[in-house]
Protein backbone atom coordinates (compact mmCIF):
# COMPACT_ATOMS: atom_id res chain seq x y z
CA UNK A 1 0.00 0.00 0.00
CA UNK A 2 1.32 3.13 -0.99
CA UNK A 3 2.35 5.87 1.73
CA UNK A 4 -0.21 8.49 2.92
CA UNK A 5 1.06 11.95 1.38
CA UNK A 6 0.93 14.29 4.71
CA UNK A 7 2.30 18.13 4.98
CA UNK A 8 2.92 18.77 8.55
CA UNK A 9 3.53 22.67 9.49
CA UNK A 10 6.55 24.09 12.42
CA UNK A 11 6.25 27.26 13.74
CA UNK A 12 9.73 27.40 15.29
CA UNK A 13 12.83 25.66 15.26
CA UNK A 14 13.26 24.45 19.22
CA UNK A 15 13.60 21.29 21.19
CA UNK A 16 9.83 21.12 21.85
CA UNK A 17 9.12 21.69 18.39
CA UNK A 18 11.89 18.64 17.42
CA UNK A 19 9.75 15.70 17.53
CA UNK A 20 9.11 15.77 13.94
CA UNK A 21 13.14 15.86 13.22
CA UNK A 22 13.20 12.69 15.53
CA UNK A 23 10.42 11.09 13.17
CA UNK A 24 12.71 11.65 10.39
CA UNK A 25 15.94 10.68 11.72
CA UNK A 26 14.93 7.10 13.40
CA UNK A 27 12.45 6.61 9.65
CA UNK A 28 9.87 6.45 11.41
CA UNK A 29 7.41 7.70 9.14
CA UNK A 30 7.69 4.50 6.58
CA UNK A 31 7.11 2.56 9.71
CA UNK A 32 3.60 4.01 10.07
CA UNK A 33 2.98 4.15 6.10
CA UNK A 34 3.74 7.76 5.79
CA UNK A 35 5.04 10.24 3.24
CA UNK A 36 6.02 12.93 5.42
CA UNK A 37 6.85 16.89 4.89
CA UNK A 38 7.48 19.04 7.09
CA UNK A 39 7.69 22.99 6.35
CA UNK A 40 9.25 25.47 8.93
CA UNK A 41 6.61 28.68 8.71
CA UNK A 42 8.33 30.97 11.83
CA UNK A 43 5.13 31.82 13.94
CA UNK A 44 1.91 30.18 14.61
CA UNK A 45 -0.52 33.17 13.16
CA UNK A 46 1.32 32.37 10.05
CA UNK A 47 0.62 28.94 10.13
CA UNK A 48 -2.89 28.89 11.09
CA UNK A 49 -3.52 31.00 7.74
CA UNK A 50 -1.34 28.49 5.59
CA UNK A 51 -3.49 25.81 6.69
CA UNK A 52 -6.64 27.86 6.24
CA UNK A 53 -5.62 27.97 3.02
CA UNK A 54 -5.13 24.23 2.47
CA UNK A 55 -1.36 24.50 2.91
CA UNK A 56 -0.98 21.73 5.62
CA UNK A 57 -2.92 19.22 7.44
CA UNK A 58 -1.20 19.13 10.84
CA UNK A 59 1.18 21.10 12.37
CA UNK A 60 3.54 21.62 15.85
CA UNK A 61 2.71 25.25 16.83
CA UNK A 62 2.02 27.70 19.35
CA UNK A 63 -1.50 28.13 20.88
CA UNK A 64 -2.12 31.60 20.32
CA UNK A 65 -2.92 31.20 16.04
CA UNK A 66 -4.99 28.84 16.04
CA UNK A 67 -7.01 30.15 19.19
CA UNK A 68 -7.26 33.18 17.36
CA UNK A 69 -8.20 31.82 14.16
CA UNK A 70 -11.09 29.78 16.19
CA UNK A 71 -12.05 32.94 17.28
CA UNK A 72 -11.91 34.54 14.20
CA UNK A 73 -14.96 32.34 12.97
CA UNK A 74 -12.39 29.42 12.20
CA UNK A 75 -13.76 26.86 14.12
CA UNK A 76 -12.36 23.95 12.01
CA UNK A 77 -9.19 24.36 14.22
CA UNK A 78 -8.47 21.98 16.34
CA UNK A 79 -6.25 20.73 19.07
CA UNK A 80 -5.24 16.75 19.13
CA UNK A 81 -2.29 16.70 21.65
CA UNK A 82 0.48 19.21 22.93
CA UNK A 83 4.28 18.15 23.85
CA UNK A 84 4.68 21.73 26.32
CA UNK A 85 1.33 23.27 28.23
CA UNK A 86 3.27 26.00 29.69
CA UNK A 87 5.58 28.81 28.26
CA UNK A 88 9.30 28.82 29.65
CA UNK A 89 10.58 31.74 27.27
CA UNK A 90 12.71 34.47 28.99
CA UNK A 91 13.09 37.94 28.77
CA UNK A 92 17.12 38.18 28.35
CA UNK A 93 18.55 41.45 28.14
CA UNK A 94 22.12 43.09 27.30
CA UNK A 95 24.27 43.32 30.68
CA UNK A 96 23.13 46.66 31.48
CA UNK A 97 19.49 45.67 31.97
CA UNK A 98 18.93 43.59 35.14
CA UNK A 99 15.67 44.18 36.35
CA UNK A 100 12.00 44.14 34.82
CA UNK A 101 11.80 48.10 35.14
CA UNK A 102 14.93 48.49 33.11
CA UNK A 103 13.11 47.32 30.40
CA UNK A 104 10.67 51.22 30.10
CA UNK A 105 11.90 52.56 26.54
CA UNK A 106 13.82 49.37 25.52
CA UNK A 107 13.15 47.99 22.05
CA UNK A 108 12.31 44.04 22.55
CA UNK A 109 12.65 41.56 19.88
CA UNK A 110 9.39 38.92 20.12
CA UNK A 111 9.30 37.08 17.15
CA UNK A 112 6.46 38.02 15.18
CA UNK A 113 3.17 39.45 16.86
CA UNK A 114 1.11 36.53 17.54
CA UNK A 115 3.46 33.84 17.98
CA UNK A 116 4.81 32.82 21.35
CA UNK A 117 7.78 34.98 22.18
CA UNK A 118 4.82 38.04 21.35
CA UNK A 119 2.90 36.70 23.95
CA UNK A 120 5.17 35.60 26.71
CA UNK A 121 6.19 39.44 26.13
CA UNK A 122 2.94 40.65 27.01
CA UNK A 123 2.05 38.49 29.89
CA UNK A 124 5.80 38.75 31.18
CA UNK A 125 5.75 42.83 31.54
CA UNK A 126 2.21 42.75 32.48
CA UNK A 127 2.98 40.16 35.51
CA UNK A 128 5.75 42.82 36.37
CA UNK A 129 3.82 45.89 36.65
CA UNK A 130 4.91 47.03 32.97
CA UNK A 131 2.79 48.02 30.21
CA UNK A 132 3.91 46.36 27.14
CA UNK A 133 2.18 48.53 24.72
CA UNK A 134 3.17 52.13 26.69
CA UNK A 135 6.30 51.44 28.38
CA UNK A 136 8.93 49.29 25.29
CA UNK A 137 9.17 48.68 22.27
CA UNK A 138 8.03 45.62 20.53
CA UNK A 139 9.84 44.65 17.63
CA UNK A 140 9.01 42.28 14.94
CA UNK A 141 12.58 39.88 14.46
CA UNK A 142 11.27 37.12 12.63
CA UNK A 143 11.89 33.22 13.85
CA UNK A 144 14.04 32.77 17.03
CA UNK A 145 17.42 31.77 15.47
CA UNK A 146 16.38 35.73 13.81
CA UNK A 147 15.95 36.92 17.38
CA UNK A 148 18.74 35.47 19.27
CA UNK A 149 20.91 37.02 16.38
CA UNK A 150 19.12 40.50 16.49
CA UNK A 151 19.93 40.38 20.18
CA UNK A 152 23.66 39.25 19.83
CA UNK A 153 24.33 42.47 17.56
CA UNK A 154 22.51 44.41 19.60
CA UNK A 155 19.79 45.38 16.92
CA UNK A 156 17.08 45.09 20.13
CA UNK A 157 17.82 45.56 23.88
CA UNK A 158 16.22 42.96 25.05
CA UNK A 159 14.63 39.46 23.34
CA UNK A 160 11.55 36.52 24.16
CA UNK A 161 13.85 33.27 23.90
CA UNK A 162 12.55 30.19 24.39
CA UNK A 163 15.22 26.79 25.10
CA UNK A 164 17.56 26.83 23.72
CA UNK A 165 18.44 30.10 22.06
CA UNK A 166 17.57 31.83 26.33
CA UNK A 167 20.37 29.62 27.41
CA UNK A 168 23.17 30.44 24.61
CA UNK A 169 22.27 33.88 25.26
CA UNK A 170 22.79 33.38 29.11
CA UNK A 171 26.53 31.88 28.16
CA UNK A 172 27.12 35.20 26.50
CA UNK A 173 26.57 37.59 29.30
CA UNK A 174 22.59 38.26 28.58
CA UNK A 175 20.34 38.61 31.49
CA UNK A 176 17.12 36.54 32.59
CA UNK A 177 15.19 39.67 33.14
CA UNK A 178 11.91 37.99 32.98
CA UNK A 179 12.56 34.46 33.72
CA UNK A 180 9.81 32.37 32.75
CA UNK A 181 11.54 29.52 34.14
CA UNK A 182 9.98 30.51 37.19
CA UNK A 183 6.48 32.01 35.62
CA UNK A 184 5.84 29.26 33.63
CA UNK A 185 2.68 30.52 32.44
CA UNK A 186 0.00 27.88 31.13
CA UNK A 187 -0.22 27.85 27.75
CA UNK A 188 -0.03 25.88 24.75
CA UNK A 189 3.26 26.63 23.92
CA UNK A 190 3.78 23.50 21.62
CA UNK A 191 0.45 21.97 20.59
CA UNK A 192 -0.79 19.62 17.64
CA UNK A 193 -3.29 21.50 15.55
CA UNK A 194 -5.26 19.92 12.99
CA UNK A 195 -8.85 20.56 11.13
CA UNK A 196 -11.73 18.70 11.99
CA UNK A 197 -12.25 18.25 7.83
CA UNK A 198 -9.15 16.96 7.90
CA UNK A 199 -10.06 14.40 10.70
CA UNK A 200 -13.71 13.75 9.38
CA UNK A 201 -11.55 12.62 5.77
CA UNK A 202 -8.54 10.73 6.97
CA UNK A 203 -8.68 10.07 10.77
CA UNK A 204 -6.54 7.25 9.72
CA UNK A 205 -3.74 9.50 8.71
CA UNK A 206 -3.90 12.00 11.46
CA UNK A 207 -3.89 8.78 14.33
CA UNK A 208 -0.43 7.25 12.20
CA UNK A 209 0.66 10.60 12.87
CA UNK A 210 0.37 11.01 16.26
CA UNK A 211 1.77 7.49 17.09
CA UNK A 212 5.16 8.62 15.31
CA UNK A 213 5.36 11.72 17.17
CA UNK A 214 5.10 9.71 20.42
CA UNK A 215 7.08 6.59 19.32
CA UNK A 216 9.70 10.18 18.61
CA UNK A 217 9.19 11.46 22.25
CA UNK A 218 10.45 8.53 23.75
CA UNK A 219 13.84 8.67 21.34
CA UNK A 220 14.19 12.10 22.43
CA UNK A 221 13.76 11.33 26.28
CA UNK A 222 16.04 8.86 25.86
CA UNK A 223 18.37 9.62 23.43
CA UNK A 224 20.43 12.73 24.35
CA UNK A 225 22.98 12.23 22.16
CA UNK A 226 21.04 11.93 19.35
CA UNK A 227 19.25 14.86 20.57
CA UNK A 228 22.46 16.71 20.63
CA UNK A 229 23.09 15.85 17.12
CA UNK A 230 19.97 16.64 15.71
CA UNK A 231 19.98 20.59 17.70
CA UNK A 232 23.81 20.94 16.31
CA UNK A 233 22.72 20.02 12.47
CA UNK A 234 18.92 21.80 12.26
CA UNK A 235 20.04 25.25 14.59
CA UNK A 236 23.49 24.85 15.13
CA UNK A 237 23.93 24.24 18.72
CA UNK A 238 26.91 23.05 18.69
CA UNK A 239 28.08 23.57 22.15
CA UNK A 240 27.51 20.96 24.56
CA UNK A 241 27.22 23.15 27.79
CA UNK A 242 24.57 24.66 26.47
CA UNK A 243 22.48 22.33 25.08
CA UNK A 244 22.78 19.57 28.11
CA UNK A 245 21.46 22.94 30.38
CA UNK A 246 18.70 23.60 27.62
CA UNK A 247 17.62 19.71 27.16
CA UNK A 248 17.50 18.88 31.01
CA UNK A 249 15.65 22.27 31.59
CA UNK A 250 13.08 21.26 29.02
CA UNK A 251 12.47 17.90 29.65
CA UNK A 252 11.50 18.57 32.46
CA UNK A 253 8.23 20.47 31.54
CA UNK A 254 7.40 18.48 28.53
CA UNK A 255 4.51 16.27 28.58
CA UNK A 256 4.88 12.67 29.22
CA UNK A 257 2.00 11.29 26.75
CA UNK A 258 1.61 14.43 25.20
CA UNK A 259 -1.48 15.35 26.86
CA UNK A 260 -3.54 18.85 25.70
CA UNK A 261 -4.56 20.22 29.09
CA UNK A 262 -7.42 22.52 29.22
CA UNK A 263 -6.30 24.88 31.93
CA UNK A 264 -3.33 25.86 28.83
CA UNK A 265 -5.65 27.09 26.27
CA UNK A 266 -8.22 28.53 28.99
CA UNK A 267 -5.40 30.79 30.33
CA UNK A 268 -4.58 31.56 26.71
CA UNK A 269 -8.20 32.35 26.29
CA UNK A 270 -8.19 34.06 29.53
CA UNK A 271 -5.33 36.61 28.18
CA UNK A 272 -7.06 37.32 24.72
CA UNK A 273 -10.11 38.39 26.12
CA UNK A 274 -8.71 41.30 27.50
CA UNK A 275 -8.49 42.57 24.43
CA UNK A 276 -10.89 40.48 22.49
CA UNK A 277 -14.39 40.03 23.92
CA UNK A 278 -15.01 36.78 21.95
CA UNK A 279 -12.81 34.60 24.32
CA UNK A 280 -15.13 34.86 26.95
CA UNK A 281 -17.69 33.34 25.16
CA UNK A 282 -15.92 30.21 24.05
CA UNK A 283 -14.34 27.49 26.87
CA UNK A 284 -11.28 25.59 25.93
CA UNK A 285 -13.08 22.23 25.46
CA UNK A 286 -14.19 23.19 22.32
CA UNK A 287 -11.21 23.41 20.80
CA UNK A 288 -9.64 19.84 22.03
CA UNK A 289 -10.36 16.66 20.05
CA UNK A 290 -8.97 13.78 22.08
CA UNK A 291 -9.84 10.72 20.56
CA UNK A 292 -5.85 9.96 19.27
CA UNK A 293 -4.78 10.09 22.92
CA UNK A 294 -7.80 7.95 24.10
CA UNK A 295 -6.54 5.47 21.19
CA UNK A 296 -3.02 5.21 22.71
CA UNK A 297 -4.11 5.32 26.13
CA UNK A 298 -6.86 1.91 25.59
CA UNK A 299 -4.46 0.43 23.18
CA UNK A 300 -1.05 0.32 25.35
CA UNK A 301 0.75 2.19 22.90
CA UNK A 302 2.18 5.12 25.71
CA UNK A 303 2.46 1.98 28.50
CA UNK A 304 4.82 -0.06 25.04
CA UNK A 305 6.73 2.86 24.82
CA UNK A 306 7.46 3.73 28.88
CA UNK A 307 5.90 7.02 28.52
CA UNK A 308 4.51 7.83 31.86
């Protein structure tokens, strides 16, 4: 039987967002009759309107685009799993700026507006007292290997890093003035996303899918040197410091049977609405679809692969 053709969608280029690399690297995707692309689009507003457009069927993304697109009257978005329900980037700033209220007047690298580093921003300053609209500068600086580098030539003050670009940056000198190490926000900061038309025509496809990706956490959990690898050759990290900080740091908060939890998108929700009345009307469960996980979970397929 031929493979299933399948475009899968990445919003950013991090260890969360790796599983898909793993996939590829241990062929993985033969082994559940799959003919697999994946396409790096940096931010997840940008990807939500590729796939709105029929340019993907899945992807590994940030909450906040496809929340917004459901919002936005696009309720074929839909949530089947998530690898990270809270947000760890970091505000790190040049050596001069230490403390959240050195920030007032700074310009701040976050990505692109909408994606993740844009909204840990936002919640970050607000948590601190700071008004992230009055009191800095947000600037647009593309993906994060973009940011990290508009922050190492000091084109912004201050950047949103996630792991592991926040920990490079803390080997050079940078600062953790917002450390969301110790915020850790909910939030869906790495989700699946799919559309229910997609589900409704190949739920077949989309269930393959999702076995790979956790058949790929497990090699990642257990596999650091493959990990290492695999960081060195797609973003360069190629210094081992840095990376075994970044991977032990992240493993940590990653999901063990990559579990969507509803208290992640409702905070996500929860933030929106203050500037967007049409979050409070809709509740998180309507945007989670878990019948993959059940699958796995009545099958054995997490208890096969010692994900606990």
């Amino acid at each position: 039987m031929a493979a299933e053709k399948l475009v899968g969608l990445q919003s950013a280029p991090s260890i969360a967002m790796a599983l898909p690399w793993f996939a590829d690297e241990a062929r993985l995707y033969p082994k559940y009759n799959l003919d697999f692309q994946l396409v790096y689009i940096a931010s997840s507003g940008i990807v939500t309107a590729a796939m709105s457009g029929g340019n993907g069927s899945v992807a590994i993304v940030g909450g906040e685009g496809p929340i917004r697109a459901f919002l936005g009257g696009n309720t074929d978005f839909v949530f089947i799993g998530s690898v990270k329900n809270v947000l760890t980037h970091s505000i790190m700033g040049k050596p001069d700026i230490k403390r959240p209220e050195d920030l007032r007047g700074k310009r701040i690298g976050v990505g692109r507006i909408g994606g993740n580093a844009h909204y840990f921003t936002q919640y970050g300053m607000r948590q601190k007292g700071l008004d992230p609209l009055k009191e800095a500068s947000l600037i647009q600086t593309g993906g994060a290997p973009e940011t990290f580098l508009a922050l190492s030539t000091g084109a912004v003050d201050a950047a949103s890093l996630t792991t592991p670009q926040d920990t490079r940056a803390a080997f050079l000198g940078y600062n953790y003035v917002i450390d969301g190490r110790e915020l850790k926000p909910p939030y869906v900061a790495t989700g699946f996303v799919t559309l229910r038309s997609v589900i409704a025509k190949r739920p077949r496809v989309i269930s393959q899918f999702m076995r790979a990706m956790a058949e790929s956490l497990k090699i990642m959990r257990t596999d650091r040197d493959l990990a290492f690898r695999l960081m060195a050759k797609k973003i360069g990290l190629t210094d081992r410091r840095v990376f075994d900080a970044a991977y032990s740091a992240e493993m940590k908060v990653l999901e063990p049977r990559l579990d969507i939890k509803p208290i992640a998108i409702q905070a996500t929700l929860d933030e929106i609405a203050k500037t967007d009345p049409r979050a409070k009307q809709v509740k998180a469960e309507q945007l989670i679809d878990r019948r993959f996980l059940e699958e796995m979970e009545k099958d054995g397929t997490f208890d096969r692969l010692g994900l606990k």
